[in-house]
PDB file of N, CA and C in Angstrom:
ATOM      1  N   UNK A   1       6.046  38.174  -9.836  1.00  0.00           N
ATOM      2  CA  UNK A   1       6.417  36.893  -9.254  1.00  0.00           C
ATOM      3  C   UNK A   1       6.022  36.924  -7.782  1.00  0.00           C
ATOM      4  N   UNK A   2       5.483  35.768  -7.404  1.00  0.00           N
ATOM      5  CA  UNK A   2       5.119  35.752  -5.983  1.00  0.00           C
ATOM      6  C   UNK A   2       5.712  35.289  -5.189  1.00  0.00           C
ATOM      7  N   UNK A   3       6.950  34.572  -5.501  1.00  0.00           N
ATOM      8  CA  UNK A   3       7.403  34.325  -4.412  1.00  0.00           C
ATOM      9  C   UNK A   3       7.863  32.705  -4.346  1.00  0.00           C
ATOM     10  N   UNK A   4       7.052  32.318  -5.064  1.00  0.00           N
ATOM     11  CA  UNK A   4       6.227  30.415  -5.127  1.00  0.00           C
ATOM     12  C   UNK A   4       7.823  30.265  -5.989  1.00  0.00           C
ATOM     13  N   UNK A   5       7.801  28.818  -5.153  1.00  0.00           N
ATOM     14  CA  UNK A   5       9.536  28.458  -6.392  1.00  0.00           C
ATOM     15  C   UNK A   5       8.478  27.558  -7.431  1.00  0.00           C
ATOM     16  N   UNK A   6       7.096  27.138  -7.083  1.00  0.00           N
ATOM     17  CA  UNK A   6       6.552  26.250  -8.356  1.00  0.00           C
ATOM     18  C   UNK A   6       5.050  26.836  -8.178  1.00  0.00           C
ATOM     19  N   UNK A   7       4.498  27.266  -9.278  1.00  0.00           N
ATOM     20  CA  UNK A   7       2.558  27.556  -9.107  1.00  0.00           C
ATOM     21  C   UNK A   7       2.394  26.412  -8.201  1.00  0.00           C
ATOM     22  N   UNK A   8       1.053  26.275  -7.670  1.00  0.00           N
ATOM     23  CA  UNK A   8       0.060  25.589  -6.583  1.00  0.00           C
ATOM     24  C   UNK A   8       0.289  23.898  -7.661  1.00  0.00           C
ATOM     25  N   UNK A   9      -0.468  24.493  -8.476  1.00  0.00           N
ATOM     26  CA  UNK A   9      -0.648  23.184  -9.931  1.00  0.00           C
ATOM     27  C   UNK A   9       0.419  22.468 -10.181  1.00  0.00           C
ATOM     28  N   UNK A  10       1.920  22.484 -10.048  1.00  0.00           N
ATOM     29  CA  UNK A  10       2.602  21.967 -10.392  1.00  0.00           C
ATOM     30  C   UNK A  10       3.397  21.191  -8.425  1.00  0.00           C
ATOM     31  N   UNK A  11       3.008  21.724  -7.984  1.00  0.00           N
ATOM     32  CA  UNK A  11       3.480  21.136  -6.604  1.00  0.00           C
ATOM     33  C   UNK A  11       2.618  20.406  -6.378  1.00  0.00           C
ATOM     34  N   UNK A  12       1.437  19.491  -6.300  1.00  0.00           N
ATOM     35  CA  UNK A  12       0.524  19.070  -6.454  1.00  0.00           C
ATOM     36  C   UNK A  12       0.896  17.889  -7.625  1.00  0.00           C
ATOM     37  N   UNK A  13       1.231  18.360  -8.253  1.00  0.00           N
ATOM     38  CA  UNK A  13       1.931  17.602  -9.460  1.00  0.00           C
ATOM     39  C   UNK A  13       3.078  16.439  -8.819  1.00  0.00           C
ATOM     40  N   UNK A  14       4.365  17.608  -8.324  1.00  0.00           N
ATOM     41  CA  UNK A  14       5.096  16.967  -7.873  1.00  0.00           C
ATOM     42  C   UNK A  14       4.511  16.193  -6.365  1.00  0.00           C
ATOM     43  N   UNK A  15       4.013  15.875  -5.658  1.00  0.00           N
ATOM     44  CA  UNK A  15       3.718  15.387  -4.298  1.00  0.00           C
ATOM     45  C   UNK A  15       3.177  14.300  -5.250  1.00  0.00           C
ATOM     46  N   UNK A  16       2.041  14.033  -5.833  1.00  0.00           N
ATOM     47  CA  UNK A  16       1.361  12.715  -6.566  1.00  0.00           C
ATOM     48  C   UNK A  16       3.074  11.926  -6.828  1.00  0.00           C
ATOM     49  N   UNK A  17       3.819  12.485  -7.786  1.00  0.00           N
ATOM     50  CA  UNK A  17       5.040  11.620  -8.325  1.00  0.00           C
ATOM     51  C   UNK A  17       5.635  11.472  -7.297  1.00  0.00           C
ATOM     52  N   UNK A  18       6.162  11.937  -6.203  1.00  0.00           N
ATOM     53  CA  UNK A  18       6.777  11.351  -5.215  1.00  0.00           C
ATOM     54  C   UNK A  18       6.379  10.575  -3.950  1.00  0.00           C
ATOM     55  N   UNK A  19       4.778  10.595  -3.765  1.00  0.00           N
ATOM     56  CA  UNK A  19       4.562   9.290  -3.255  1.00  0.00           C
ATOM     57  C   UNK A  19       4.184   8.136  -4.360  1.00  0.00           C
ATOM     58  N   UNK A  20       4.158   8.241  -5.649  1.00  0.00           N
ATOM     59  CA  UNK A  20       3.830   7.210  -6.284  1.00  0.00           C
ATOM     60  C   UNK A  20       5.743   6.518  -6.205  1.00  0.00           C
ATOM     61  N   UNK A  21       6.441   7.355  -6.360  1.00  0.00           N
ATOM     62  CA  UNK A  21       7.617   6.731  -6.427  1.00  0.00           C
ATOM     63  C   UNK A  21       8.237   6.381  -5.357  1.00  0.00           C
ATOM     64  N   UNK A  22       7.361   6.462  -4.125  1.00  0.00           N
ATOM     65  CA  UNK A  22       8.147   5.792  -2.425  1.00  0.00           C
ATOM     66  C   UNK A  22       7.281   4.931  -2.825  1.00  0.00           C
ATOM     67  N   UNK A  23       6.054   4.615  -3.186  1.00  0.00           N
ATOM     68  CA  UNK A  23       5.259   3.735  -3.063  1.00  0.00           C
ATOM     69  C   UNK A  23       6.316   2.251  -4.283  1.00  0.00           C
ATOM     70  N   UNK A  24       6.376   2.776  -5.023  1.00  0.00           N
ATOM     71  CA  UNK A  24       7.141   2.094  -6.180  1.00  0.00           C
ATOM     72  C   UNK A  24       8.297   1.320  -5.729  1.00  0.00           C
ATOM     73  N   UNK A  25       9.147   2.267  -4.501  1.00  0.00           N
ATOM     74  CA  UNK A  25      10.429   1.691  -4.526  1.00  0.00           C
ATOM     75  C   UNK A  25      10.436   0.733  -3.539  1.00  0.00           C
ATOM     76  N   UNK A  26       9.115   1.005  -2.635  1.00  0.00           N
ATOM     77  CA  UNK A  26       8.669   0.388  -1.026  1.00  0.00           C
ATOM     78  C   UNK A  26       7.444   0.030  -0.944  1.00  0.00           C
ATOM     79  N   UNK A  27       6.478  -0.644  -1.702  1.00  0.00           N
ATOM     80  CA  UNK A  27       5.074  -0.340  -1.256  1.00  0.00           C
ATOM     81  C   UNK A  27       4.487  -0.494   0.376  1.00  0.00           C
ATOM     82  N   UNK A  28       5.631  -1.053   1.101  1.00  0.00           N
ATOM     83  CA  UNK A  28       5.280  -0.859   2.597  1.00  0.00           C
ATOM     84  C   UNK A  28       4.972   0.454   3.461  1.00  0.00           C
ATOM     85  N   UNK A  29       5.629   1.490   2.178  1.00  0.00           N
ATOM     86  CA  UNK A  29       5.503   3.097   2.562  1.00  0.00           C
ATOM     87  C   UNK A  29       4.170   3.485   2.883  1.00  0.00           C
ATOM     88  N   UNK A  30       2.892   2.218   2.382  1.00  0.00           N
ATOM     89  CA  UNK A  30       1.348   3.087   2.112  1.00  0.00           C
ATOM     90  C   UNK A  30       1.138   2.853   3.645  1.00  0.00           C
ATOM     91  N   UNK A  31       1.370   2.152   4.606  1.00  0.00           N
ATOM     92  CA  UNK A  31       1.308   2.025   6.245  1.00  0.00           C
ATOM     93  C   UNK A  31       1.806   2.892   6.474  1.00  0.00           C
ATOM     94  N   UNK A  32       2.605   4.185   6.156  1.00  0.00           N
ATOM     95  CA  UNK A  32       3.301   5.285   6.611  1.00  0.00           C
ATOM     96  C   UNK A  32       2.561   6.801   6.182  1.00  0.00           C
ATOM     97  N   UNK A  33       1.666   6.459   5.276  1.00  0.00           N
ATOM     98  CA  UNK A  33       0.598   7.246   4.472  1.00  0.00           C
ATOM     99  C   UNK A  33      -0.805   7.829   5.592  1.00  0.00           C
ATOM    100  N   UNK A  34      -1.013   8.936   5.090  1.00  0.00           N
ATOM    101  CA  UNK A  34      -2.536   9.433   5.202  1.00  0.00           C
ATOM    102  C   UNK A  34      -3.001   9.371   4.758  1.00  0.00           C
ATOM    103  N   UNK A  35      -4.493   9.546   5.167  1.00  0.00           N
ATOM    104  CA  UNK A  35      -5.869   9.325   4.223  1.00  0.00           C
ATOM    105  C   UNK A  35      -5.757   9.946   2.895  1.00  0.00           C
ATOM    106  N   UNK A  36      -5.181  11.205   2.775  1.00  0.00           N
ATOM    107  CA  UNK A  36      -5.065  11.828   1.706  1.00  0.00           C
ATOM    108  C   UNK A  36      -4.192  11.434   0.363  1.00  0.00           C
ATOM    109  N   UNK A  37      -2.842  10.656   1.578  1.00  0.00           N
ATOM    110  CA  UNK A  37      -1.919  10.150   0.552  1.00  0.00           C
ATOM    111  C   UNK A  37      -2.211   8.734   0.057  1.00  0.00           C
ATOM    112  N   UNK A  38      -2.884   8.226   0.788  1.00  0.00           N
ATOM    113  CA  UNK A  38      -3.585   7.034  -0.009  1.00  0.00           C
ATOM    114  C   UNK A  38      -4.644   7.027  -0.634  1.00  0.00           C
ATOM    115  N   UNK A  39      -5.570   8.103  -0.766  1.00  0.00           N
ATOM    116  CA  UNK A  39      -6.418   8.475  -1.664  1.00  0.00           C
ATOM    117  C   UNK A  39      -5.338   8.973  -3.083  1.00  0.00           C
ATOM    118  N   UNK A  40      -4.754   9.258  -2.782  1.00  0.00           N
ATOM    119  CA  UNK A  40      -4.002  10.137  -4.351  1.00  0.00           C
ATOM    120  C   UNK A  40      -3.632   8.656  -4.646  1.00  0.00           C
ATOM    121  N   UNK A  41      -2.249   7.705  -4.123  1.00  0.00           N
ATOM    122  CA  UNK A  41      -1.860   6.307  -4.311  1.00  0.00           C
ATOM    123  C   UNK A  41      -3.261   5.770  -5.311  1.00  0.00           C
ATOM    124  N   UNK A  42      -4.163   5.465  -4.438  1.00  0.00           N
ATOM    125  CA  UNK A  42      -5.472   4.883  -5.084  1.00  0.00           C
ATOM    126  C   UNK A  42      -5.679   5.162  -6.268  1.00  0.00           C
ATOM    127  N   UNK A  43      -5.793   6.267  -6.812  1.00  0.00           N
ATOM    128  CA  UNK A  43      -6.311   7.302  -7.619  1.00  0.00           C
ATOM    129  C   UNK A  43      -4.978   6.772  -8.495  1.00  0.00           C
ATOM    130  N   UNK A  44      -3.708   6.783  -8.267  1.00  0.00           N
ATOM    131  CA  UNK A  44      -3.029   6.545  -9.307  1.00  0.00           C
ATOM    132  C   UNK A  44      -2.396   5.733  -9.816  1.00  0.00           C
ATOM    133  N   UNK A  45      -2.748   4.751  -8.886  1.00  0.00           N
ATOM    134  CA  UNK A  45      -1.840   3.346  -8.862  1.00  0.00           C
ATOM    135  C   UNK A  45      -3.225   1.782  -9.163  1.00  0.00           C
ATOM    136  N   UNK A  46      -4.510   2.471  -8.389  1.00  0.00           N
ATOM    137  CA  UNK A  46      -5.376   1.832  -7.994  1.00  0.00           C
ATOM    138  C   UNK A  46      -5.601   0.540  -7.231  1.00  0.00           C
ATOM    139  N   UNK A  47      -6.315  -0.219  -6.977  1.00  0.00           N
ATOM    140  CA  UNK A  47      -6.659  -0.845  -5.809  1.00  0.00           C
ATOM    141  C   UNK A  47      -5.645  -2.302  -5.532  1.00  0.00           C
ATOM    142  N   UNK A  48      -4.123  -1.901  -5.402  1.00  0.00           N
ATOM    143  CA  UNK A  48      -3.486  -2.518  -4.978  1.00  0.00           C
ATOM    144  C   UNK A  48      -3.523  -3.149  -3.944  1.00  0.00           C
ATOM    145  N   UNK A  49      -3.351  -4.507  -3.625  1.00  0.00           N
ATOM    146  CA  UNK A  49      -3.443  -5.126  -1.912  1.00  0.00           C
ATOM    147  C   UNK A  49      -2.258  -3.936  -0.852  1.00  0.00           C
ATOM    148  N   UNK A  50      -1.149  -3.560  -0.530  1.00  0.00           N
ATOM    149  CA  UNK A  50      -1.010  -2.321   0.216  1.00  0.00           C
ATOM    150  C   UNK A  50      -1.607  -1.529   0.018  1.00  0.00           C
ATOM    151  N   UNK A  51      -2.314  -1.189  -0.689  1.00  0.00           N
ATOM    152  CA  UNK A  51      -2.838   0.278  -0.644  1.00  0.00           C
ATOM    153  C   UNK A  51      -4.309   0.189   0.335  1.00  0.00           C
ATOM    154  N   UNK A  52      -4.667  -0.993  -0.156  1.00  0.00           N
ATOM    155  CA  UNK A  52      -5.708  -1.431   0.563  1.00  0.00           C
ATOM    156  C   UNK A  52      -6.408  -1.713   1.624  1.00  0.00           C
ATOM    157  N   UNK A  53      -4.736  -2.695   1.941  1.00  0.00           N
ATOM    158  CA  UNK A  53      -4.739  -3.009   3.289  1.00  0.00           C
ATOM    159  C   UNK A  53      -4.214  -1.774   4.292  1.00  0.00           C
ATOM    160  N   UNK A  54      -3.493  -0.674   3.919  1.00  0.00           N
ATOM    161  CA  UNK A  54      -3.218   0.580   4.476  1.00  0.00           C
ATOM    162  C   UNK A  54      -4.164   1.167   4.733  1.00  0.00           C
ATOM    163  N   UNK A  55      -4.875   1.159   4.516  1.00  0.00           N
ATOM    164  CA  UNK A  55      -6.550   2.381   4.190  1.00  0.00           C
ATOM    165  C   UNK A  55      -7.452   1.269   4.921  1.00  0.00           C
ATOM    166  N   UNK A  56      -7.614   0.064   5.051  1.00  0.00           N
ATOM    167  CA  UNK A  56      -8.276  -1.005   6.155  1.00  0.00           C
ATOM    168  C   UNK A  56      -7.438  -0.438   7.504  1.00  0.00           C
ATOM    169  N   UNK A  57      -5.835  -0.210   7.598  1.00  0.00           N
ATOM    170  CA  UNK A  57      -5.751  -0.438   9.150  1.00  0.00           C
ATOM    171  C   UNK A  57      -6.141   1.188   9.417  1.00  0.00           C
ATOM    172  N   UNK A  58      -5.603   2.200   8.797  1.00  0.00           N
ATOM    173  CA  UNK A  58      -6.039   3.181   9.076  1.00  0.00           C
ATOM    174  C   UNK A  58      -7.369   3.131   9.481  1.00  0.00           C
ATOM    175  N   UNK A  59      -7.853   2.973   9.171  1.00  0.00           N
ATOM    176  CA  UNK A  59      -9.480   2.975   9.407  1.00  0.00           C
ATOM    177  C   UNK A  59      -9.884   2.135  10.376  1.00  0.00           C
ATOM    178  N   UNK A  60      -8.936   1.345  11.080  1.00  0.00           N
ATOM    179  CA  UNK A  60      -9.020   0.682  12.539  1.00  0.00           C
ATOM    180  C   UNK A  60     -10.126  -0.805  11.969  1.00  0.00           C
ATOM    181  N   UNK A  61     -10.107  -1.128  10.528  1.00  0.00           N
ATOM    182  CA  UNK A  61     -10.497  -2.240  10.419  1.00  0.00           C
ATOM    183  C   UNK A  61     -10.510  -3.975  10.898  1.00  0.00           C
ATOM    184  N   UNK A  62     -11.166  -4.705  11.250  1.00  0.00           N
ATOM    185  CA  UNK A  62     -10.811  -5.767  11.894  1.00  0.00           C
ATOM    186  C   UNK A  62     -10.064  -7.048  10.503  1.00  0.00           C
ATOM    187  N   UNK A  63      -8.982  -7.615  11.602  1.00  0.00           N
ATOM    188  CA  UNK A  63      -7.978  -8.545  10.449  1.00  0.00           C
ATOM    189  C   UNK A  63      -8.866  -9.369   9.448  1.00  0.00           C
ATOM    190  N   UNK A  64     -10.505  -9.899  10.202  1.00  0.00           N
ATOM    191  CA  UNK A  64     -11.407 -10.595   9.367  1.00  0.00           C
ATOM    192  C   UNK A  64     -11.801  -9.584   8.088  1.00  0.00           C
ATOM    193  N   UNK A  65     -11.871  -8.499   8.235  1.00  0.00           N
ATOM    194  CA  UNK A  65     -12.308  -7.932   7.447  1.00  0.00           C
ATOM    195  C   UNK A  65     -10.976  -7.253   6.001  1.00  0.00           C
ATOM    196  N   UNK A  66      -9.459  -7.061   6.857  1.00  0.00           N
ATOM    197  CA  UNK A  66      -8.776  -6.419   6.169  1.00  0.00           C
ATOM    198  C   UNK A  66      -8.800  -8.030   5.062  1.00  0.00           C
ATOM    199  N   UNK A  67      -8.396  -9.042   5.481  1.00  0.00           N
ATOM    200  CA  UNK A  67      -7.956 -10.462   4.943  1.00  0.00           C
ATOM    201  C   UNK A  67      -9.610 -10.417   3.782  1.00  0.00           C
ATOM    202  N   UNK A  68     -10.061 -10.324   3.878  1.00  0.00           N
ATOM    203  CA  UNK A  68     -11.700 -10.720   3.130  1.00  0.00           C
ATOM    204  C   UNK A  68     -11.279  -9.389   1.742  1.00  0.00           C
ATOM    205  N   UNK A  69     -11.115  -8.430   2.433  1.00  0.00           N
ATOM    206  CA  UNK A  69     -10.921  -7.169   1.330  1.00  0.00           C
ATOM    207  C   UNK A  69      -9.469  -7.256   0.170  1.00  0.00           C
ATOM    208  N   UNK A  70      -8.615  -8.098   1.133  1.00  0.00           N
ATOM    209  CA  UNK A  70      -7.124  -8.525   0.070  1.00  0.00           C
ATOM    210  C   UNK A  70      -6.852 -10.009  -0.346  1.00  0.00           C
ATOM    211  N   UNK A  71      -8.465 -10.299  -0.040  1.00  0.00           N
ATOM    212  CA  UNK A  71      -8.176 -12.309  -0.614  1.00  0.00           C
ATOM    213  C   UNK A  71      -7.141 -12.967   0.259  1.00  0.00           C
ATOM    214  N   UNK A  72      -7.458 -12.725   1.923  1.00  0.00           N
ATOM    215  CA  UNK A  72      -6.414 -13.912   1.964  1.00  0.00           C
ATOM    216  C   UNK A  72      -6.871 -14.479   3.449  1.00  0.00           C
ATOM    217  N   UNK A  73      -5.988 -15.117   4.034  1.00  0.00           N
ATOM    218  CA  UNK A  73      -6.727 -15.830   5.785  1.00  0.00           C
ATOM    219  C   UNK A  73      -6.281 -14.719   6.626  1.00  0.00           C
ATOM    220  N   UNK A  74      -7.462 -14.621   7.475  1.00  0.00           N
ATOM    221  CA  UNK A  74      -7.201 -13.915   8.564  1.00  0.00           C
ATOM    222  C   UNK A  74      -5.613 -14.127   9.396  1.00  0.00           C
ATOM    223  N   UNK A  75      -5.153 -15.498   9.272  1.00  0.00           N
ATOM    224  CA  UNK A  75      -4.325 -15.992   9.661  1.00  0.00           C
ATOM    225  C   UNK A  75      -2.747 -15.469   9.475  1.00  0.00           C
ATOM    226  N   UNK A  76      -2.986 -14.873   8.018  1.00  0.00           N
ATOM    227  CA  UNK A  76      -1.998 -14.291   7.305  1.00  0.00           C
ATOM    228  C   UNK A  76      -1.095 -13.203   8.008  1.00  0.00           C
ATOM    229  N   UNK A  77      -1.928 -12.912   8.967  1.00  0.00           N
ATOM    230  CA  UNK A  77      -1.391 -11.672   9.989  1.00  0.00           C
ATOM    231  C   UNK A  77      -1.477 -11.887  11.481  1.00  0.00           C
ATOM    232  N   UNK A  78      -1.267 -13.325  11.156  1.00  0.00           N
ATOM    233  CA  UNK A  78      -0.899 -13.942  12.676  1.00  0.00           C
ATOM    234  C   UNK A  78       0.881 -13.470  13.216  1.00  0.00           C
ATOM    235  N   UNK A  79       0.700 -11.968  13.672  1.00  0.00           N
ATOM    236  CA  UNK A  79       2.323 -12.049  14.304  1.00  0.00           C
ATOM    237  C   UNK A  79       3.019 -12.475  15.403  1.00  0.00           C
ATOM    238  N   UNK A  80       1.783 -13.026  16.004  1.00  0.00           N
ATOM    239  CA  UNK A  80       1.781 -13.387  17.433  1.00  0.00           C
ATOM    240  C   UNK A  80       2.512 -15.144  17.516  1.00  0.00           C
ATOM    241  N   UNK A  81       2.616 -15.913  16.401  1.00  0.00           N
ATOM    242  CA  UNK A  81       2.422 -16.984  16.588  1.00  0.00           C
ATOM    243  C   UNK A  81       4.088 -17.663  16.308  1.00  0.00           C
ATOM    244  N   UNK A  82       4.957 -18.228  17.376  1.00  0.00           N
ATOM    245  CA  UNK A  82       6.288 -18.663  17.180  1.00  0.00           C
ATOM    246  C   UNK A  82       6.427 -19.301  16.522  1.00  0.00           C
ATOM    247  N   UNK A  83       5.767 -19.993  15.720  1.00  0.00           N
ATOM    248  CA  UNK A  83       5.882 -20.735  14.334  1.00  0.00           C
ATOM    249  C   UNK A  83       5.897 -20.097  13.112  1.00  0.00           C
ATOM    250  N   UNK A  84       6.565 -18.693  13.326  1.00  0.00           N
ATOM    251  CA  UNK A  84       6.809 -18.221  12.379  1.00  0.00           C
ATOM    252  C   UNK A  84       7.506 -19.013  10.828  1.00  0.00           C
ATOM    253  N   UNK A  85       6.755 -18.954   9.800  1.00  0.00           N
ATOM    254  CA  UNK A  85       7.329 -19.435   8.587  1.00  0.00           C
ATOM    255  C   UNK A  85       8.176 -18.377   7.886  1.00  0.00           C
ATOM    256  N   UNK A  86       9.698 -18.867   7.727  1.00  0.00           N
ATOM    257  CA  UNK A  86      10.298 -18.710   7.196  1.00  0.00           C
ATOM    258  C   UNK A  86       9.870 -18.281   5.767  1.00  0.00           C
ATOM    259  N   UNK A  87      10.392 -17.334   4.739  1.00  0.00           N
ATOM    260  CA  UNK A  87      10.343 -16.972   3.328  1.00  0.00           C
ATOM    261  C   UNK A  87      11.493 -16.172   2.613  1.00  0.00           C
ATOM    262  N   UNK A  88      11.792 -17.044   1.677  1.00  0.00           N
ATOM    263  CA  UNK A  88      13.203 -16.860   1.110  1.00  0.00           C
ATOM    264  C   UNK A  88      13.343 -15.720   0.048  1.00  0.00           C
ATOM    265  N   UNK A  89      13.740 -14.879  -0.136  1.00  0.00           N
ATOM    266  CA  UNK A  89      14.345 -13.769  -0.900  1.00  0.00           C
ATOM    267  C   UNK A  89      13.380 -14.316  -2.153  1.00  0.00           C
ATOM    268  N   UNK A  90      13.870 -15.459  -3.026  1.00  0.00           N
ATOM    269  CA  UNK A  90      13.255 -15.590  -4.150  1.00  0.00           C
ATOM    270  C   UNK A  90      11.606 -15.907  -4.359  1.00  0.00           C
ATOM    271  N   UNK A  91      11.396 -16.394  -2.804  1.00  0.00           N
ATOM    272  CA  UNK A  91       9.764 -16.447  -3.107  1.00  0.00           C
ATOM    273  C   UNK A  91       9.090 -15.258  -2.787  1.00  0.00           C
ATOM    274  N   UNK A  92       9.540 -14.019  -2.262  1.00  0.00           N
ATOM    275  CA  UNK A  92       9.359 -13.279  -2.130  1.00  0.00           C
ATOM    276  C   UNK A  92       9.239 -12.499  -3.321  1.00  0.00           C
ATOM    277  N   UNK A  93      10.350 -12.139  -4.197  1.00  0.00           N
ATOM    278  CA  UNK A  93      10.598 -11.957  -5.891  1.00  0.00           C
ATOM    279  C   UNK A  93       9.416 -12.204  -6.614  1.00  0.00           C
ATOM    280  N   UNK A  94       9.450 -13.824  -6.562  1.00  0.00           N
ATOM    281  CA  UNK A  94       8.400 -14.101  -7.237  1.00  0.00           C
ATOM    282  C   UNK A  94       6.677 -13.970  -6.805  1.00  0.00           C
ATOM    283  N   UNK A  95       6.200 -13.764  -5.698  1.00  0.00           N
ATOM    284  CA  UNK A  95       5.221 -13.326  -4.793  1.00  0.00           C
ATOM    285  C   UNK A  95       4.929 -11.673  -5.616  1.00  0.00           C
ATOM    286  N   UNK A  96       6.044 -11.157  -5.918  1.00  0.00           N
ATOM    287  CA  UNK A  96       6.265  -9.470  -5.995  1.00  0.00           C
ATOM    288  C   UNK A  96       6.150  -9.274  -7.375  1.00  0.00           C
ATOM    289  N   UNK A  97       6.328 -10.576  -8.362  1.00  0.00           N
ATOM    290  CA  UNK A  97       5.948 -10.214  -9.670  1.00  0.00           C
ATOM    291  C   UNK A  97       4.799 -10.598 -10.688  1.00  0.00           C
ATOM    292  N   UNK A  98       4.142 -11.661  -9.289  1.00  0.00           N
ATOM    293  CA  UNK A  98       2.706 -11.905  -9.945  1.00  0.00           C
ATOM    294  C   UNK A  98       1.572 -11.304  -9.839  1.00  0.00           C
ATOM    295  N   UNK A  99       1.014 -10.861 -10.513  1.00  0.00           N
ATOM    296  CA  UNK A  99      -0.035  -9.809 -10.314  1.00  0.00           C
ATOM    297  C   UNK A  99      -1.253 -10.368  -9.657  1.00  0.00           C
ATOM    298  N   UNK A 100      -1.574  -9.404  -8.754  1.00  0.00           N
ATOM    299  CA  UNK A 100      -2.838  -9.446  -8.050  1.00  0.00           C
ATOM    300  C   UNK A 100      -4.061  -9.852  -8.290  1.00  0.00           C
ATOM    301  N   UNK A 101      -5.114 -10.841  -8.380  1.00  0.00           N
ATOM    302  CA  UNK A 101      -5.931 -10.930  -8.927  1.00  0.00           C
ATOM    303  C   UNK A 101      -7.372 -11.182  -8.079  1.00  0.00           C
ATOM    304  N   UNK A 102      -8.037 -10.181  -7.445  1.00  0.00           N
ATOM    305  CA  UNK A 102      -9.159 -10.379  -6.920  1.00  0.00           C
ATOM    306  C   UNK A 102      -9.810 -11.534  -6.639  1.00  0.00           C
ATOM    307  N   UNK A 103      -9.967 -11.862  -5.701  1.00  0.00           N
ATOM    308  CA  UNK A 103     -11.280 -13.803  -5.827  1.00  0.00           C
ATOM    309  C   UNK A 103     -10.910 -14.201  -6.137  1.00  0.00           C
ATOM    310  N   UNK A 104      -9.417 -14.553  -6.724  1.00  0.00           N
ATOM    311  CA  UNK A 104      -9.006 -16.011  -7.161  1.00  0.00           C
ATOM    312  C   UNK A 104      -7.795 -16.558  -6.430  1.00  0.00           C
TER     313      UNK A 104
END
């Protein structure tokens, strides 16, 4: 015995399941991610809009470009602007249970 409380192979194992499951419980967690941990995310979840847009800012991408890569207006990430719009718990819900759909 070496020492290891788990072989290499199975810790590796466990790290994939436990950012898939911060990602699961938070997907805001992938902005808290490294290149590495959003490469594994990617790899196991695949090309989710957070995952996406995490791996755009990391990469010091411009908002024209992150918005073009997740289908939406540059505008969308206007935080600057006091006309902030309000969004209610349930449209949020429902925002969170329709699936993603590229170009449309």
């Amino acid at each position: 015995m070496s020492g290891e409380i788990m072989p290499k192979g199975d810790m590796h194992l466990l790290r994939r399941y436990v950012l898939v499951e911060r990602y699961k419980a938070d997907s805001g967690y992938a902005y808290e991610c490294d290149a590495d941990e959003l490469d594994i995310l990617l790899l196991e979840l695949g090309e989710l809009e957070p995952i996406v847009d995490a791996i755009n800012v990391l990469n010091g991408a411009s908002v024209e470009q992150r918005a073009a890569d997740i289908g939406c207006s540059p505008e969308d990430f206007d935080t600057q602007n006091d006309d902030t719009t309000r969004v209610s718990v349930e449209e949020l819900v429902e925002a969170s249970e329709t699936p993603w759909r590229y170009g449309e």
